[in-house]
C-alpha atoms as a PDB file:
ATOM      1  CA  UNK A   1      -1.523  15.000   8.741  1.00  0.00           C
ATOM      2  CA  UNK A   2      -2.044  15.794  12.318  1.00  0.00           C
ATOM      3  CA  UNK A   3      -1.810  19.126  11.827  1.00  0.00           C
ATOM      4  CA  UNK A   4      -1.513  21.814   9.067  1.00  0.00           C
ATOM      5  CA  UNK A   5       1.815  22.882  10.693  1.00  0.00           C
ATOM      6  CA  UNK A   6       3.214  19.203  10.532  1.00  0.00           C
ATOM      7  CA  UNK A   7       2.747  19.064   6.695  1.00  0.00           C
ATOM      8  CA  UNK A   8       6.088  18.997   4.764  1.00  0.00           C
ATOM      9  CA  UNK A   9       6.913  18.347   1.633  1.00  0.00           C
ATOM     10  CA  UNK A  10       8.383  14.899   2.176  1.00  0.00           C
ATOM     11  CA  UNK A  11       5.430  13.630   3.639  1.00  0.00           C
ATOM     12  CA  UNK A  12       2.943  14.862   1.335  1.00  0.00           C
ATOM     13  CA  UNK A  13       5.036  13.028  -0.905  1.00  0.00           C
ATOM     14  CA  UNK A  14       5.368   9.653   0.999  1.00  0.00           C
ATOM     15  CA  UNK A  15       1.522   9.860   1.819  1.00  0.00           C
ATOM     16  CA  UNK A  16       0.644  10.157  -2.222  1.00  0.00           C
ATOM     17  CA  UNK A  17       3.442   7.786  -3.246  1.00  0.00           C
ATOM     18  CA  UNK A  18       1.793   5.347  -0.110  1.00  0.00           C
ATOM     19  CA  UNK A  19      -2.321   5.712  -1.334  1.00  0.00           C
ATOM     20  CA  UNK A  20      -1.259   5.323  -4.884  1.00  0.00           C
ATOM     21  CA  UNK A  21       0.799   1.881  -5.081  1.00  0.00           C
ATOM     22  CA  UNK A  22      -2.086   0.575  -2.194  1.00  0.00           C
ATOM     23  CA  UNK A  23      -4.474   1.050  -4.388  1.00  0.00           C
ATOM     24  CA  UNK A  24      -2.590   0.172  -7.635  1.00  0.00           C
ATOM     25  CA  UNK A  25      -2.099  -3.354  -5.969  1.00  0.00           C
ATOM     26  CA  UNK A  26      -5.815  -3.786  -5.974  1.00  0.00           C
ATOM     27  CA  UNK A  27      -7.124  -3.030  -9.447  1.00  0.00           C
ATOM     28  CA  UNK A  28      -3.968  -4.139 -11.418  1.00  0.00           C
ATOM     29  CA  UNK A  29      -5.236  -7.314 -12.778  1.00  0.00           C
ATOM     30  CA  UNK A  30      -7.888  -5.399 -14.461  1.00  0.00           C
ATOM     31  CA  UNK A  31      -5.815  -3.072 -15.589  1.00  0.00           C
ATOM     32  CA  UNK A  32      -3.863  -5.677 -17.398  1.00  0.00           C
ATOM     33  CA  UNK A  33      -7.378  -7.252 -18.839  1.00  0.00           C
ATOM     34  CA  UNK A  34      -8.257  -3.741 -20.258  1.00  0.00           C
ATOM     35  CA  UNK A  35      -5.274  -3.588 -22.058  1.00  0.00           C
ATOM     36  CA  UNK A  36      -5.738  -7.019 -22.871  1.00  0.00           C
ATOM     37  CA  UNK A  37      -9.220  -6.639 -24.901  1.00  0.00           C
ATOM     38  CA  UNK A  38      -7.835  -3.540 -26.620  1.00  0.00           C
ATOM     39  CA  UNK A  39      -4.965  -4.931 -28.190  1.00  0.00           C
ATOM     40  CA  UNK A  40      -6.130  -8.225 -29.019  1.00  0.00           C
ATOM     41  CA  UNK A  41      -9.852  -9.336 -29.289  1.00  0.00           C
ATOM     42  CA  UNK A  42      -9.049  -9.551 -33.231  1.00  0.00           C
ATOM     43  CA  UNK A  43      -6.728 -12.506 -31.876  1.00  0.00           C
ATOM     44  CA  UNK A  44      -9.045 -14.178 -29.891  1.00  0.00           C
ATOM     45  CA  UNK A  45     -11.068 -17.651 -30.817  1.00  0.00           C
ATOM     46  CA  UNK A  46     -14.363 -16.528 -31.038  1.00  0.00           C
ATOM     47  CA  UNK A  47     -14.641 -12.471 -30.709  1.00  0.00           C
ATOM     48  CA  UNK A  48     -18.343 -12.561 -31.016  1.00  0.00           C
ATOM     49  CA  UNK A  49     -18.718 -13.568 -28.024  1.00  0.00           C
ATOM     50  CA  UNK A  50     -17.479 -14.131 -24.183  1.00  0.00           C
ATOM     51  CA  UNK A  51     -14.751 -11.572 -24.886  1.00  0.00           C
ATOM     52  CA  UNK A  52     -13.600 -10.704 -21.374  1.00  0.00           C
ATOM     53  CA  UNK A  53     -13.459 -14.611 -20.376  1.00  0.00           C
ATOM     54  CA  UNK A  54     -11.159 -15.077 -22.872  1.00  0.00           C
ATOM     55  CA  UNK A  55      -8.881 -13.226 -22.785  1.00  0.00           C
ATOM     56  CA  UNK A  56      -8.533 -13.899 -18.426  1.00  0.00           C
ATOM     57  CA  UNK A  57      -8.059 -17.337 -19.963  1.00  0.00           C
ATOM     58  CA  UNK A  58      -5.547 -16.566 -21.785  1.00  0.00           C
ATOM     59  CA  UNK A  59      -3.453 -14.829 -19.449  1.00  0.00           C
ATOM     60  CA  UNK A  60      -4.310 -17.467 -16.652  1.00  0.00           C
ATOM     61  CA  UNK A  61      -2.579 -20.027 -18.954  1.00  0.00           C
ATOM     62  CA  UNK A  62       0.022 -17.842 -20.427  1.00  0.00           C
ATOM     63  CA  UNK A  63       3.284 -19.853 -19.482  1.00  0.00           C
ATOM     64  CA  UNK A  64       1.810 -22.920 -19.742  1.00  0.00           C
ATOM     65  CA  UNK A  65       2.172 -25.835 -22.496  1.00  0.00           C
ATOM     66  CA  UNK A  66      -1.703 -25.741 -23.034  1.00  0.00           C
ATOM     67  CA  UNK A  67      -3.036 -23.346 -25.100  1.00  0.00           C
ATOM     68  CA  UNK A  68      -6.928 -22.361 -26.287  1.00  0.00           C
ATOM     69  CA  UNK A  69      -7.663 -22.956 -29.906  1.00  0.00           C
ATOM     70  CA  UNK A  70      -4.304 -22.909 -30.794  1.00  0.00           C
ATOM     71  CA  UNK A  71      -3.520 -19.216 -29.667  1.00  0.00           C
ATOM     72  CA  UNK A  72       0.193 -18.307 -29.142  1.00  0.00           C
ATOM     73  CA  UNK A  73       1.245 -17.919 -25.480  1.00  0.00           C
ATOM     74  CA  UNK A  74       4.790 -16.743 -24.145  1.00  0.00           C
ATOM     75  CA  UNK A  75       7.002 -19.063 -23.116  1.00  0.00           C
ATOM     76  CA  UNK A  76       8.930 -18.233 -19.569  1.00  0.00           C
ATOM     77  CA  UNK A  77      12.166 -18.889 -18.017  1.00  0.00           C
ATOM     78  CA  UNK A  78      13.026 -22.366 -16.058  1.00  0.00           C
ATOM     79  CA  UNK A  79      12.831 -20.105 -13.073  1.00  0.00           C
ATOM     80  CA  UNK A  80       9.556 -18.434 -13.621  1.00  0.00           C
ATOM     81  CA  UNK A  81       7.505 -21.156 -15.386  1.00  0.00           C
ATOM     82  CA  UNK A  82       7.638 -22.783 -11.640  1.00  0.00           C
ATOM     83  CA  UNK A  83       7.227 -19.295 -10.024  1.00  0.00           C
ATOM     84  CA  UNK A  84       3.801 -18.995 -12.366  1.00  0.00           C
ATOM     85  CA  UNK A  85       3.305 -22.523 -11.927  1.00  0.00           C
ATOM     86  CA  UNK A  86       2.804 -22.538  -8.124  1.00  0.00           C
ATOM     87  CA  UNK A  87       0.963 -19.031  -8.220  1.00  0.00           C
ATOM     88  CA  UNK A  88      -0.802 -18.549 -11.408  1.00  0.00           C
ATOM     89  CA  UNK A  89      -2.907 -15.524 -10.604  1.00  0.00           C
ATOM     90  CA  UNK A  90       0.882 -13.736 -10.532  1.00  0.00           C
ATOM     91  CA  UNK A  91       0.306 -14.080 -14.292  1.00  0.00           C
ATOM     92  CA  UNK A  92      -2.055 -11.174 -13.770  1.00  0.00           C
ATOM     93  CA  UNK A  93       0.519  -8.436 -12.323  1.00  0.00           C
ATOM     94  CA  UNK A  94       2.343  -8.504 -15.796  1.00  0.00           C
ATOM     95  CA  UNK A  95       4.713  -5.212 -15.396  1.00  0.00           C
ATOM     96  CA  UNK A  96       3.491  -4.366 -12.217  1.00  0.00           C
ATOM     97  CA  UNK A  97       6.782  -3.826 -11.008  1.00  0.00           C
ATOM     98  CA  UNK A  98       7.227  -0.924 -13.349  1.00  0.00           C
ATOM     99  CA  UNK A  99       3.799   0.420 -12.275  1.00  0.00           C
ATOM    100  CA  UNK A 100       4.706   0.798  -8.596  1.00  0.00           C
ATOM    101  CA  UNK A 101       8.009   2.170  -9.610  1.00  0.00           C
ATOM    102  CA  UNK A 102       5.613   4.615 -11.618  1.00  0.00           C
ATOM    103  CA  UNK A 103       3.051   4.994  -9.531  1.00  0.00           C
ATOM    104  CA  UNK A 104       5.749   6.453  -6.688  1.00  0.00           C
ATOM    105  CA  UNK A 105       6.236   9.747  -8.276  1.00  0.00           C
ATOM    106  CA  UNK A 106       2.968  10.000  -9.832  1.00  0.00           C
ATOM    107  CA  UNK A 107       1.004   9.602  -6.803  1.00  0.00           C
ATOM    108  CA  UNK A 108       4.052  11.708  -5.106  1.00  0.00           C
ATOM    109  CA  UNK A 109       4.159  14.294  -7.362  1.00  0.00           C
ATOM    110  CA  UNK A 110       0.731  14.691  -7.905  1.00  0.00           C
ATOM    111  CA  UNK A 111      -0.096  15.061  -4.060  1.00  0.00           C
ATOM    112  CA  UNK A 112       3.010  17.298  -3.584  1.00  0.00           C
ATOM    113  CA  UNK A 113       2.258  19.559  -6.178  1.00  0.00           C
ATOM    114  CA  UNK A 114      -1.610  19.802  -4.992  1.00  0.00           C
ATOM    115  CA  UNK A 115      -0.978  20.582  -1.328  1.00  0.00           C
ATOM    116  CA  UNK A 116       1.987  22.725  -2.770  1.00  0.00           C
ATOM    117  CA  UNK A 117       0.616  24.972  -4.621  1.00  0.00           C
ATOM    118  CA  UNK A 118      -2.917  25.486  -2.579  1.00  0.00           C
ATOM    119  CA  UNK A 119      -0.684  26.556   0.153  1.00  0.00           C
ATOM    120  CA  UNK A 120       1.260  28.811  -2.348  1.00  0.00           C
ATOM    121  CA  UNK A 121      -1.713  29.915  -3.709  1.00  0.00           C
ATOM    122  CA  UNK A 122      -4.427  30.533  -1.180  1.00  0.00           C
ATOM    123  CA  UNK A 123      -2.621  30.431   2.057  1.00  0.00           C
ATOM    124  CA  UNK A 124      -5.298  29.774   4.758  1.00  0.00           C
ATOM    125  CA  UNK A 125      -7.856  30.810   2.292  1.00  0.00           C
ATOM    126  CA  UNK A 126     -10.153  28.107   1.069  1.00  0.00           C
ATOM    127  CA  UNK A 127      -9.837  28.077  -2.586  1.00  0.00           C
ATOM    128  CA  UNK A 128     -12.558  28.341  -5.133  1.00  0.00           C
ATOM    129  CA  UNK A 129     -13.803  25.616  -7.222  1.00  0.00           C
ATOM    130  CA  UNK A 130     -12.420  27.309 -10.386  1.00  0.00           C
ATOM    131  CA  UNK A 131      -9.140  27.037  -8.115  1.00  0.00           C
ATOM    132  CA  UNK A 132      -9.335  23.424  -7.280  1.00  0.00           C
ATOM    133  CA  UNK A 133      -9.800  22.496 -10.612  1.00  0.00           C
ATOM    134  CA  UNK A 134      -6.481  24.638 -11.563  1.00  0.00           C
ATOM    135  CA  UNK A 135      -4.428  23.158  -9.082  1.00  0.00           C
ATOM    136  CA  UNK A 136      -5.788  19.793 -10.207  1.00  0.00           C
ATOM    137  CA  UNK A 137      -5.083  19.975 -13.495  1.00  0.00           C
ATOM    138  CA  UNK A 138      -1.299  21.623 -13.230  1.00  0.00           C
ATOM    139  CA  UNK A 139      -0.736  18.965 -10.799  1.00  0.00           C
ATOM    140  CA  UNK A 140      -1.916  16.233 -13.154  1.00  0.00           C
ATOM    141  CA  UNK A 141       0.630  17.532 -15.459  1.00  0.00           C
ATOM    142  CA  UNK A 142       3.437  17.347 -13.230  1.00  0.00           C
ATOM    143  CA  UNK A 143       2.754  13.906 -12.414  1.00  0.00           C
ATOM    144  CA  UNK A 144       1.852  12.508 -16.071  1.00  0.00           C
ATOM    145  CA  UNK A 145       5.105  13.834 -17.101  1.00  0.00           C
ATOM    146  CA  UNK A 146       7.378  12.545 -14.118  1.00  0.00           C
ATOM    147  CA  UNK A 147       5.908   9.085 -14.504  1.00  0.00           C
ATOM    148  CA  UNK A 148       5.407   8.668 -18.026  1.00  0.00           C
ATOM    149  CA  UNK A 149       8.678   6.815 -19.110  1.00  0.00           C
ATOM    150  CA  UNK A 150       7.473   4.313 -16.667  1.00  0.00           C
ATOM    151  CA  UNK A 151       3.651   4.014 -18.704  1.00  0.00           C
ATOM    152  CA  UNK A 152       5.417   3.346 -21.893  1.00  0.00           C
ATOM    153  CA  UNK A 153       7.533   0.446 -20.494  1.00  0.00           C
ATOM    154  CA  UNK A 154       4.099  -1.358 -18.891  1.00  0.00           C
ATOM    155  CA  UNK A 155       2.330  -0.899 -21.864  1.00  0.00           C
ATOM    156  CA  UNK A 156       4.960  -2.656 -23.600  1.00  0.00           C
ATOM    157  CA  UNK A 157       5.154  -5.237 -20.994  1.00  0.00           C
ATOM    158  CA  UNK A 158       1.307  -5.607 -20.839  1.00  0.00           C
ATOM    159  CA  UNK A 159       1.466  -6.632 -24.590  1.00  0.00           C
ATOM    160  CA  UNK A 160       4.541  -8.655 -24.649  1.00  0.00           C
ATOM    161  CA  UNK A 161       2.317 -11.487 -24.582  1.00  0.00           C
ATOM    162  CA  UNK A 162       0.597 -10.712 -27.558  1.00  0.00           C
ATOM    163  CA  UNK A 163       3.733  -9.157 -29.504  1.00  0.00           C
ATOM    164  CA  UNK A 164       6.230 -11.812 -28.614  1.00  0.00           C
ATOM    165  CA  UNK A 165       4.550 -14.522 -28.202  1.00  0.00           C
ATOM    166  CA  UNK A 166       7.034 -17.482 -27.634  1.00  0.00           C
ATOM    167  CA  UNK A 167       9.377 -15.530 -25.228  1.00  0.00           C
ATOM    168  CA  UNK A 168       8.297 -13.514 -21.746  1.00  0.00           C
ATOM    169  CA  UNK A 169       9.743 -10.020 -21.803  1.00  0.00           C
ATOM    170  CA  UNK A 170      11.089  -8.654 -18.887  1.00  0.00           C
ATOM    171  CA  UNK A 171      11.585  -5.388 -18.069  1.00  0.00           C
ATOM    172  CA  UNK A 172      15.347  -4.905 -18.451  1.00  0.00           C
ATOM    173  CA  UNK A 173      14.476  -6.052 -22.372  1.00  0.00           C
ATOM    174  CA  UNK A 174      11.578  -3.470 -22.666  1.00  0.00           C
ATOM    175  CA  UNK A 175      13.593  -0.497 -21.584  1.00  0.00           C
ATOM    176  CA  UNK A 176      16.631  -1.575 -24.269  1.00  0.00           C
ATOM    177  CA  UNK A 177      13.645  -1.805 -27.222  1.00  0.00           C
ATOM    178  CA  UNK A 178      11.998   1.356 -26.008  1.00  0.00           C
ATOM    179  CA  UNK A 179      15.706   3.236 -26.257  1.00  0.00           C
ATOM    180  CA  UNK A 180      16.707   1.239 -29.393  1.00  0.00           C
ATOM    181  CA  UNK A 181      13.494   2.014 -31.751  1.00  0.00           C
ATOM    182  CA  UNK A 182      13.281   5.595 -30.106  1.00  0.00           C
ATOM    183  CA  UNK A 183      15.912   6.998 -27.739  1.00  0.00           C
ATOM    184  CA  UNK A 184      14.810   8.657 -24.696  1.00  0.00           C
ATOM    185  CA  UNK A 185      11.924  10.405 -27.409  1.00  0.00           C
ATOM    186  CA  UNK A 186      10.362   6.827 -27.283  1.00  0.00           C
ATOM    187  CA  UNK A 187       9.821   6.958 -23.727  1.00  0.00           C
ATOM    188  CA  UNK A 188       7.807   9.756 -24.126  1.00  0.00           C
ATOM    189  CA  UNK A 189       5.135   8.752 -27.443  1.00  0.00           C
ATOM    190  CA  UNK A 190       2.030   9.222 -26.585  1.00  0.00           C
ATOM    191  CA  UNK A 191       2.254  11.808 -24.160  1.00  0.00           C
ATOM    192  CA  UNK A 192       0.004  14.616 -25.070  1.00  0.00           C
ATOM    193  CA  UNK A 193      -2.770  12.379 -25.386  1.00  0.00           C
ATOM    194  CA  UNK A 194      -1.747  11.090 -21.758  1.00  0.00           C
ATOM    195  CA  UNK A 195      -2.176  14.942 -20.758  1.00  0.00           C
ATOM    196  CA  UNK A 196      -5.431  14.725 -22.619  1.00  0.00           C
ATOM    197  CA  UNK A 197      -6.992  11.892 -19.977  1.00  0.00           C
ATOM    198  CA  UNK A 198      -4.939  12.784 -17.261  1.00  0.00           C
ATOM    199  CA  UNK A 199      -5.429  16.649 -16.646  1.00  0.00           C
ATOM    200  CA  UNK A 200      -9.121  16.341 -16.745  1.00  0.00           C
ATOM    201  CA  UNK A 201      -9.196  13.600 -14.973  1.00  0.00           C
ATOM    202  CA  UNK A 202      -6.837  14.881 -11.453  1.00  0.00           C
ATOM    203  CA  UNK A 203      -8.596  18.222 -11.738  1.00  0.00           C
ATOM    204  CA  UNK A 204     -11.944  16.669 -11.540  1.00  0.00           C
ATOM    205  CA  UNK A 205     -10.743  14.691  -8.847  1.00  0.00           C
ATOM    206  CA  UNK A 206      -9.402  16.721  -6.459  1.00  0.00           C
ATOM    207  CA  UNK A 207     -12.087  19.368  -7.142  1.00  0.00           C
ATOM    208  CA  UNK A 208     -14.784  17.103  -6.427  1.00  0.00           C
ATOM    209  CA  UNK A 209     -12.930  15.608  -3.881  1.00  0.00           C
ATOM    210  CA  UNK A 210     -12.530  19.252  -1.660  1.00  0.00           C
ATOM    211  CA  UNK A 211     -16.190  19.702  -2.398  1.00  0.00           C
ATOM    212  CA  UNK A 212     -17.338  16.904  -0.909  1.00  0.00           C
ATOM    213  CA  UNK A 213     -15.495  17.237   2.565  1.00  0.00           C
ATOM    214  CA  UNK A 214     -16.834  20.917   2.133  1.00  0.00           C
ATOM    215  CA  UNK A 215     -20.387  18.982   1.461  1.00  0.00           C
ATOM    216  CA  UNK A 216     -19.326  16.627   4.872  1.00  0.00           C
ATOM    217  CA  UNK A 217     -17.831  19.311   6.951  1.00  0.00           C
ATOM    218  CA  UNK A 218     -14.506  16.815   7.278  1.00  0.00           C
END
């Protein structure tokens, strides 16, 4: 912001929401290959070996009639078979739909909370490190928990591949499973170890990241 005065709420919102789905749209696809090569390098034709090419191979031709030493791949829709046909690397932003809708209060929240609370906090005080890495870490929180309904669904997604392989889940489908197997508890497995990467990791984050435009006088 221009200005400390010309902070408000909304914006530090908008200007989270903004940084996180821009950079989200970068560093999806290997996102998506992470996932990839934990779920299923048991199911790959040679896992001794050339791991990571693999499996990019296998999502590159996900769709398609061909497949690599006989692995399974999902079978799409009239519509999106020509969709993935004519744009192939789209194959990589599997459920990246329901990261951006995700990554919108996330971001948000996270960056709303931080500014929030150092201004509730500290006032026009500088806060310590010990206080960064407070404010950090609640805001983490915040944002883990707003967002995480929206993890569990691109997990799922991200695997449907594997899972189902001779149909291409969309996200309408996911959300039905997720609330058939579990109710709205399902949306939320897993989320104490999700506070277990997350908290660490925001609070380290923004700590480090007041310290060093203490370090650059910005």
């Amino acid at each position: 912001m221009p200005t400390r005065t010309s902070e408000t709420n909304v914006r530090r919102f908008l200007a989270g929401s903004l940084s996180g789905t821009t950079s989200v749209l970068f560093t999806y696809p290997l996102e998506l290959i992470r996932v990839r090569l934990a779920y299923q390098t048991h199911r790959l034709p040679s896992p001794s070996h050339n791991i990571l090419l693999q499996t990019v191979s296998l999502i590159y031709r996900e769709g398609s009639s061909a497949s690599i030493s006989h692995a399974p791949v999902p079978v799409p829709s009239p519509k999106q078979s020509r969709i993935f046909t004519s744009f192939p690397l789209l194959k990589f932003y599997r459920g990246f739909s329901v990261t951006i809708l995700g990554m919108i209060p996330y971001s948000g929240t996270s960056f709303l909370a931080w500014d929030f609370l150092r201004a509730k906090w500290f006032g026009s005080r500088p806060p310590s490190r010990v206080g960064n890495l407070a404010i950090g870490a609640v805001s983490g929180v915040l944002g883990q928990t707003v967002s995480y309904p929206f993890e569990v669904v691109r997990r799922r997604m991200q695997i449907g591949g594997l899972t189902q392989p001779d149909r291409w889940v969309g996200w309408r489908e996911t959300v039905k499973t997720v609330w058939r197997d579990g109710g709205w508890r399902g949306f939320y497995v897993g989320l104490s170890i999700g506070y277990l990467k997350v908290v660490p990791m925001t609070a380290v984050s923004f700590a480090v990241w007041e310290e060093m435009k203490r370090v650059l006088v910005v």
